[in-house]
N, C-alpha and C. Protein backbone atom coordinates (compact mmCIF):
# COMPACT_ATOMS: atom_id res chain seq x y z
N UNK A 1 66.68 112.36 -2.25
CA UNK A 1 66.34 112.41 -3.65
C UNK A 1 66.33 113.87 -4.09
N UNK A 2 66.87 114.29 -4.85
CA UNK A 2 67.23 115.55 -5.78
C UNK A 2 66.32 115.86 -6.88
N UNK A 3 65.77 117.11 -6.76
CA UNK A 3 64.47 117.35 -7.66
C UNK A 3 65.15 117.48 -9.16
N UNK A 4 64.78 117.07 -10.30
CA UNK A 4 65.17 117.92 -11.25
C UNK A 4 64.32 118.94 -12.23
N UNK A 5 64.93 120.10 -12.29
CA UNK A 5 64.45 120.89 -13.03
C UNK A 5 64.51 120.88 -14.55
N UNK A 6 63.55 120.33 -15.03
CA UNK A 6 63.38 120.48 -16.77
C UNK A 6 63.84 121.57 -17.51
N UNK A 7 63.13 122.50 -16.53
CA UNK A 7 63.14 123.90 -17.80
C UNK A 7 63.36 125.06 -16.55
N UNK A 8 64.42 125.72 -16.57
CA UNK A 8 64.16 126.83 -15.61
C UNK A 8 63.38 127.97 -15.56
N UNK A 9 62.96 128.31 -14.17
CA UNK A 9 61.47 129.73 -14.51
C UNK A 9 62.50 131.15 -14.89
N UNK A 10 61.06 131.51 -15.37
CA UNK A 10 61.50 133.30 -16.18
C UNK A 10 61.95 133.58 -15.57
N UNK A 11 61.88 133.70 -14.39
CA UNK A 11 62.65 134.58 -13.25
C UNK A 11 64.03 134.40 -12.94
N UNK A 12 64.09 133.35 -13.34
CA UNK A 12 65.95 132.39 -12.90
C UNK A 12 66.94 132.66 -14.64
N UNK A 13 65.57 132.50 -16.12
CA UNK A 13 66.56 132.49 -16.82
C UNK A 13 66.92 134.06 -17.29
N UNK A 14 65.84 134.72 -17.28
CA UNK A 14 65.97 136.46 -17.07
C UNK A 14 66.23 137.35 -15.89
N UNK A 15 66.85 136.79 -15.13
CA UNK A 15 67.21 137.21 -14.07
C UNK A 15 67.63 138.57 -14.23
N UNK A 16 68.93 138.93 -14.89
CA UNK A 16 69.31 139.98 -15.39
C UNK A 16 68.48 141.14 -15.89
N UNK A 17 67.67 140.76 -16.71
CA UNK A 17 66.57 141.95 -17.40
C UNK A 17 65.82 142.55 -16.68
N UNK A 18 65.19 141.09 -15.64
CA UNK A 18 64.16 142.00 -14.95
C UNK A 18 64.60 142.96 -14.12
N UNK A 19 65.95 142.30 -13.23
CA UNK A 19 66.76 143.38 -12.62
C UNK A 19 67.23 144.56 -13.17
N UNK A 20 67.36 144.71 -14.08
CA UNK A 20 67.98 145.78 -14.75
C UNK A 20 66.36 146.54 -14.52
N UNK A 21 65.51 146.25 -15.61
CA UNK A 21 64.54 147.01 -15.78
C UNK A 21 63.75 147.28 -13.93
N UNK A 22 63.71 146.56 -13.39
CA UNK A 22 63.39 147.26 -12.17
C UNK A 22 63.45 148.67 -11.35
N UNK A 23 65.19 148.07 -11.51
CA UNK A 23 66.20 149.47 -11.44
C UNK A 23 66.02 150.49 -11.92
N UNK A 24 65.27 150.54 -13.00
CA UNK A 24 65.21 151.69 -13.96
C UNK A 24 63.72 151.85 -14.17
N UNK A 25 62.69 151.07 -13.11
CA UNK A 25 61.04 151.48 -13.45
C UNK A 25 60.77 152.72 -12.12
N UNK A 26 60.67 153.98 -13.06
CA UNK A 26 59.83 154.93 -12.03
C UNK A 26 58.41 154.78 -12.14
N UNK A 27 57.88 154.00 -12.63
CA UNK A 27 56.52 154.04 -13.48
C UNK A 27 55.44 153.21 -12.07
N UNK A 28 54.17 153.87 -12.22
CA UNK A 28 53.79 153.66 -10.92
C UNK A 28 53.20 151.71 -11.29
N UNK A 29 53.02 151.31 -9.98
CA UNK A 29 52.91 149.38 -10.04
C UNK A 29 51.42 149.56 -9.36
N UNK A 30 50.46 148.81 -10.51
CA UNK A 30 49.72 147.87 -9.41
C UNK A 30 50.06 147.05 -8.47
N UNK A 31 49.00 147.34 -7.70
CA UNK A 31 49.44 146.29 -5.92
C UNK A 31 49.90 144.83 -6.20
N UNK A 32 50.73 144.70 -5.47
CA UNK A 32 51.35 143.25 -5.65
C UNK A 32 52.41 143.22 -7.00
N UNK A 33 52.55 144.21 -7.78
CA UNK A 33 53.63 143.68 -9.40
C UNK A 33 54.82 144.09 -8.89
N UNK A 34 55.99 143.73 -9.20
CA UNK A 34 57.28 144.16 -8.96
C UNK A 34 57.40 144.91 -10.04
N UNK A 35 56.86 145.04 -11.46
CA UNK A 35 57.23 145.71 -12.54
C UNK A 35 55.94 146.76 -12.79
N UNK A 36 56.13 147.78 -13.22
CA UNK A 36 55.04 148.62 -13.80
C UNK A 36 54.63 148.00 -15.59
N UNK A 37 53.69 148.37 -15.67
CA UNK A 37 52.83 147.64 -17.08
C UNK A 37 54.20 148.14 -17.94
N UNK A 38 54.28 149.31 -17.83
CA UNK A 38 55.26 150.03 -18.87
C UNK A 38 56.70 148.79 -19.18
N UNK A 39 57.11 148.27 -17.32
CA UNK A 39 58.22 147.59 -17.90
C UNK A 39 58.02 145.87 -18.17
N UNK A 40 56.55 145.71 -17.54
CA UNK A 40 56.18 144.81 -18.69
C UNK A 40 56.27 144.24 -19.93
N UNK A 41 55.63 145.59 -20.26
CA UNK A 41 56.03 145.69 -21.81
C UNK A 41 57.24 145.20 -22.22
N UNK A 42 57.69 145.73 -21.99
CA UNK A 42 59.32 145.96 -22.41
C UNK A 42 59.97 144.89 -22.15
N UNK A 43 59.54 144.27 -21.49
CA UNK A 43 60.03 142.75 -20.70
C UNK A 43 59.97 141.64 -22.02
N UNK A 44 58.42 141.75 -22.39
CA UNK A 44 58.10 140.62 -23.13
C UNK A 44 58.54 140.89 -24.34
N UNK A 45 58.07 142.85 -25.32
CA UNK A 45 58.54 142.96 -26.25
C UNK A 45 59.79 143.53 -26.64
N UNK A 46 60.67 143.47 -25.94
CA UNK A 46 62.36 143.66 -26.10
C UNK A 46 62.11 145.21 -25.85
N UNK A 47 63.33 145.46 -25.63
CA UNK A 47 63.70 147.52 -26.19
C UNK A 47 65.09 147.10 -26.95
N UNK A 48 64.82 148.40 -27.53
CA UNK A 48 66.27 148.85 -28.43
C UNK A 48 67.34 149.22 -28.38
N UNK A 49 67.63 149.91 -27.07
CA UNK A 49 68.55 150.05 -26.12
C UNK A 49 68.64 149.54 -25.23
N UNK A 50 69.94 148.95 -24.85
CA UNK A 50 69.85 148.12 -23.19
C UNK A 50 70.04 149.42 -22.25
N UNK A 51 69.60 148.03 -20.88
CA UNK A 51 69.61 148.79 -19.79
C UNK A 51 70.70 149.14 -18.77
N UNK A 52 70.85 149.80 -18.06
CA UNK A 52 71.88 149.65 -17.12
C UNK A 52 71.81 149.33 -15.53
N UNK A 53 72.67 148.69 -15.37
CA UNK A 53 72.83 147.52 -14.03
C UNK A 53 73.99 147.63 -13.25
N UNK A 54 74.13 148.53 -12.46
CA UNK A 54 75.56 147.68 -11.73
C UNK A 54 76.42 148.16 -12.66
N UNK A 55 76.66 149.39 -13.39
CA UNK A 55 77.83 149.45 -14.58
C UNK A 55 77.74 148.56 -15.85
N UNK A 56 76.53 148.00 -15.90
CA UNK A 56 76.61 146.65 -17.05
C UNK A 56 75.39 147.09 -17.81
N UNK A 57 75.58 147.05 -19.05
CA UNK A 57 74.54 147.31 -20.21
C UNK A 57 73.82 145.56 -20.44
N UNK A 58 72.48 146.06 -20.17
CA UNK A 58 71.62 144.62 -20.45
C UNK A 58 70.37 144.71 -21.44
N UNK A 59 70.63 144.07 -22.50
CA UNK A 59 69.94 144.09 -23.30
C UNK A 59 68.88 142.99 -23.04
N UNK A 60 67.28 144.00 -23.47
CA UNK A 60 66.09 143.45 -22.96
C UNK A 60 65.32 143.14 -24.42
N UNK A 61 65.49 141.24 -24.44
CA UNK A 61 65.21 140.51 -25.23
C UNK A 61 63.86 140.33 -25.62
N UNK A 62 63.74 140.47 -26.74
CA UNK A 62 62.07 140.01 -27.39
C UNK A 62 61.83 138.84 -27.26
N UNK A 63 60.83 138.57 -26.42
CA UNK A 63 60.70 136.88 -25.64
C UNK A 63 58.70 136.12 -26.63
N UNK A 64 57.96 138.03 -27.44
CA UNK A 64 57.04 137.27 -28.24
C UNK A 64 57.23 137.56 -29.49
N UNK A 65 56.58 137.03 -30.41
CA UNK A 65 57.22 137.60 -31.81
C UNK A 65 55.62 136.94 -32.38
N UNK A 66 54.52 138.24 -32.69
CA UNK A 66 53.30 138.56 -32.81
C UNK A 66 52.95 139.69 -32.83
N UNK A 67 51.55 139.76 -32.35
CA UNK A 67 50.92 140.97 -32.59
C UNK A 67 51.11 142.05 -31.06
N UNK A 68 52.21 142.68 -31.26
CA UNK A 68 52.17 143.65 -30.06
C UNK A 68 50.77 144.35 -29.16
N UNK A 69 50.17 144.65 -30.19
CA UNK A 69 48.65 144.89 -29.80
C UNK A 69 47.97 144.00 -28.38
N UNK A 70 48.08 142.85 -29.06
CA UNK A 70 47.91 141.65 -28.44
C UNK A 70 48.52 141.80 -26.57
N UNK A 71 49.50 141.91 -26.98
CA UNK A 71 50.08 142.18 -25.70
C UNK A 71 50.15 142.99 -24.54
N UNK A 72 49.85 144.33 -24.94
CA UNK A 72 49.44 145.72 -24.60
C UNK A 72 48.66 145.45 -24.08
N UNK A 73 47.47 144.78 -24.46
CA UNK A 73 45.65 144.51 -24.11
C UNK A 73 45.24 143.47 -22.87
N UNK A 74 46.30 142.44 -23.29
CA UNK A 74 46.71 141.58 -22.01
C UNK A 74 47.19 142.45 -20.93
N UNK A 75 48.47 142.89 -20.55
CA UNK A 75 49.07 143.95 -19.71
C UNK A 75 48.18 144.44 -19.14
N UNK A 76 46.83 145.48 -19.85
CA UNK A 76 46.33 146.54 -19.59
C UNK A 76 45.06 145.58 -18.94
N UNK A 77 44.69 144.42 -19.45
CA UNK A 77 43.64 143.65 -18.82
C UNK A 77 43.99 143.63 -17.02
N UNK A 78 45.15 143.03 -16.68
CA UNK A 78 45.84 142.22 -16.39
C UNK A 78 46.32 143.06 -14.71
N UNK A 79 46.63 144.47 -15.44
CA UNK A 79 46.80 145.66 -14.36
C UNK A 79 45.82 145.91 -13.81
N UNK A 80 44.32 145.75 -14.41
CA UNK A 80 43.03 146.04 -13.66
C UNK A 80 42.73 145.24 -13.08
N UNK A 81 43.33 143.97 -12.51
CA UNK A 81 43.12 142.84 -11.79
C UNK A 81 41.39 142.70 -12.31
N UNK A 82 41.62 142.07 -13.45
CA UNK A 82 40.85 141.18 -14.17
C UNK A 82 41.36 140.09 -14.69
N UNK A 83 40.54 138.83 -14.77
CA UNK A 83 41.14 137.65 -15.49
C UNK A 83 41.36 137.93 -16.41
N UNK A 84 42.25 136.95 -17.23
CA UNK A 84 42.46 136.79 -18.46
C UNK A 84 43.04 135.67 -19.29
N UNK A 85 42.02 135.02 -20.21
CA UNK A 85 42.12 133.30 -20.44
C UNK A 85 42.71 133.29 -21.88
N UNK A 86 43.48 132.95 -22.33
CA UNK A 86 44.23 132.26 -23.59
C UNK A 86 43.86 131.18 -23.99
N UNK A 87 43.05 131.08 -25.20
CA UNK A 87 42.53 130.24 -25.87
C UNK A 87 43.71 129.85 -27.16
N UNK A 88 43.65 128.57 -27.37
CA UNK A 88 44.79 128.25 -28.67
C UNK A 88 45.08 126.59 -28.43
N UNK A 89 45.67 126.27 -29.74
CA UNK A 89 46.51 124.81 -29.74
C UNK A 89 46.75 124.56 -28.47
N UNK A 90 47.27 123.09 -28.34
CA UNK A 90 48.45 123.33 -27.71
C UNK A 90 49.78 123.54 -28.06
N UNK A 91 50.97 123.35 -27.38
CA UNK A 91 51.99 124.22 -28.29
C UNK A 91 52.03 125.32 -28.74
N UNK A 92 51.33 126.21 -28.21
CA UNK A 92 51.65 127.68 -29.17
C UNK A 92 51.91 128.77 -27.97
N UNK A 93 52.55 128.73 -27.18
CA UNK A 93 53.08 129.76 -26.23
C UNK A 93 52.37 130.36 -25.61
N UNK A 94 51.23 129.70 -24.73
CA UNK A 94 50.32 130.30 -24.26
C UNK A 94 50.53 130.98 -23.08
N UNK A 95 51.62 129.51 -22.42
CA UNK A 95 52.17 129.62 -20.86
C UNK A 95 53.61 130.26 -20.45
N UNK A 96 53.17 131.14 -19.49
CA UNK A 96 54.78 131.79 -19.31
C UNK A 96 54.29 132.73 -18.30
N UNK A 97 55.21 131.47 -17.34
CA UNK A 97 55.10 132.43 -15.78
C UNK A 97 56.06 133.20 -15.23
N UNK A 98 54.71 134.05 -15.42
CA UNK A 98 55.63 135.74 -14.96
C UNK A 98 55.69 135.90 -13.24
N UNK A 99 55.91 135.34 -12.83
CA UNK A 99 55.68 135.49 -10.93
C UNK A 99 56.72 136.63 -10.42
N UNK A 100 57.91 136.91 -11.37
CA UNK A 100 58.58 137.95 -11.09
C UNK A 100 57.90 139.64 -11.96
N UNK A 101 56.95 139.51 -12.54
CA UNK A 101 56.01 140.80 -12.44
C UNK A 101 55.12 140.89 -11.47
């Protein structure tokens, strides 16, 4: 029996970005992140210039569309290995697993 996958993870459908931005994070990582907060950031709230990969320009997509603030504060929670709980509807984009940060 063959599993099926509904929805593919961040990691499989951004494959590209995070790689790119990896490549290009000198920025120091809390223990255990593959990404520094900095390319965090940048992960969730797009940049303006793409990145480079392998000879390939990859443009790093705005995946929230809100209050940046918001996001920063999470990150910065998040790096101090402290919890951090999302309260809201359901339906409103609470969930989004980052296992490749």
């Amino acid at each position: 029996m063959s599993e099926t996958i509904v929805k593919a993870p961040v990691e499989v459908v951004y494959e590209k970005e995070l790689a790119a931005l990896a490549a290009a994070d000198s920025f120091r990582k809390p223990e255990k992140w593959k990404l520094s907060p900095q390319m965090v950031r940048t992960f969730i709230l797009g940049a303006k210039e793409p990145f480079s990969l392998d000879d390939e320009q990859v443009a790093i997509t705005k995946k929230y569309y809100g209050n940046d603030a918001l996001i920063e504060r999470a990150i910065i929670t998040l790096s101090g290995n402290r919890g951090l709980m999302l309260v809201g509807e359901p339906g409103t984009a609470k969930t989004m697993h980052l296992q490749g940060c």
